[in-house]
N, C-alpha and C. Protein backbone atom coordinates (compact mmCIF):
# COMPACT_ATOMS: atom_id res chain seq x y z
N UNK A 1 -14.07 -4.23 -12.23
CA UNK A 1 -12.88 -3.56 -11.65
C UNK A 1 -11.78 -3.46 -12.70
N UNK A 2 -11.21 -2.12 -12.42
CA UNK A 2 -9.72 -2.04 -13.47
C UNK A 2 -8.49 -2.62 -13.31
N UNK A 3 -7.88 -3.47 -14.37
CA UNK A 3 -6.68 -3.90 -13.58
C UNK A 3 -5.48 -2.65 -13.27
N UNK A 4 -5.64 -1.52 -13.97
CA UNK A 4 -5.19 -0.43 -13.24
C UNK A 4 -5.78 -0.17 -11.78
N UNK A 5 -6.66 -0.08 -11.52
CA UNK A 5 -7.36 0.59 -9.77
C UNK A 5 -6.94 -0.51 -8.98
N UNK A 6 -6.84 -1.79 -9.26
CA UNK A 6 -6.46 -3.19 -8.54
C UNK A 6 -4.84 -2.87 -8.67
N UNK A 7 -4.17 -2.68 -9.38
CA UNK A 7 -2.56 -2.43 -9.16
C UNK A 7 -2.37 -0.86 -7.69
N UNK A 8 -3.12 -0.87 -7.84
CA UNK A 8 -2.87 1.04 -7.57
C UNK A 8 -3.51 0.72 -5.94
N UNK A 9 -4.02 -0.25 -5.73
CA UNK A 9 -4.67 -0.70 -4.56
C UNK A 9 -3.81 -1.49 -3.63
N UNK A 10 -2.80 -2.54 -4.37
CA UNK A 10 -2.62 -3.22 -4.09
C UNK A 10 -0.91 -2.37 -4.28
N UNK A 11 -0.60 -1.81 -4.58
CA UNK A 11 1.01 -0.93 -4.61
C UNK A 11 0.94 -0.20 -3.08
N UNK A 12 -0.19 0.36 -2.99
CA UNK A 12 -0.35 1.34 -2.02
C UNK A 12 -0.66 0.40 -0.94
N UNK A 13 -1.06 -1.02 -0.29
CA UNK A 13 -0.83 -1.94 0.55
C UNK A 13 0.15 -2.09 0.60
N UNK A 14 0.68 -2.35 -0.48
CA UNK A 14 2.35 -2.97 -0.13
C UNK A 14 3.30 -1.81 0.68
N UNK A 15 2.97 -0.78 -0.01
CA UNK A 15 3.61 0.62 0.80
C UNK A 15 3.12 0.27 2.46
N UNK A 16 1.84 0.46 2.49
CA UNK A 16 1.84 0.76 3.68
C UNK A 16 2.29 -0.14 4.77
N UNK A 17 2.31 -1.38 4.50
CA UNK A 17 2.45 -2.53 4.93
C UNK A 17 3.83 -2.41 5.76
N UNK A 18 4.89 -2.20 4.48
CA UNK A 18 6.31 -2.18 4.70
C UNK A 18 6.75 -0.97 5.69
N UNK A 19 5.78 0.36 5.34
CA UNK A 19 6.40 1.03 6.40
C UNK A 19 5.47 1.03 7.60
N UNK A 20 4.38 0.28 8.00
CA UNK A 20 3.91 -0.01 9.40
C UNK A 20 5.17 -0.77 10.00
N UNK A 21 5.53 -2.00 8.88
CA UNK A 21 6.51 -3.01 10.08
C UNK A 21 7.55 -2.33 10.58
N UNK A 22 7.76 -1.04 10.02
CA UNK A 22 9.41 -0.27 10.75
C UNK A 22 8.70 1.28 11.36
N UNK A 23 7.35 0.94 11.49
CA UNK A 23 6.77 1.83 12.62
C UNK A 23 7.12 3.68 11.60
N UNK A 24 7.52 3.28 10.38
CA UNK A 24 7.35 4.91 9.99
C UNK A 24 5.81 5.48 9.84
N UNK A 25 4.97 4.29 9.32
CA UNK A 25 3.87 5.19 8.95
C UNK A 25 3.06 5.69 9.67
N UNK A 26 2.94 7.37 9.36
CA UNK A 26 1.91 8.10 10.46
C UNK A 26 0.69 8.60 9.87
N UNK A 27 -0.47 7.56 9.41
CA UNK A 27 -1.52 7.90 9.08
C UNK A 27 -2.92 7.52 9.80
């Protein structure tokens, strides 16, 4: 595994994460 594709995995959790808890994300 790349430690680029593991950052890029783990940025895009953190995104989603933060905007589930304030109910923005609509995916």
């Amino acid at each position: 595994m790349h430690e680029r594709d593991l950052g890029i995995k783990v940025s895009e959790r953190t995104v989603r994460d933060y905007l589930q808890a304030y109910g923005i994300y609509q995916y």
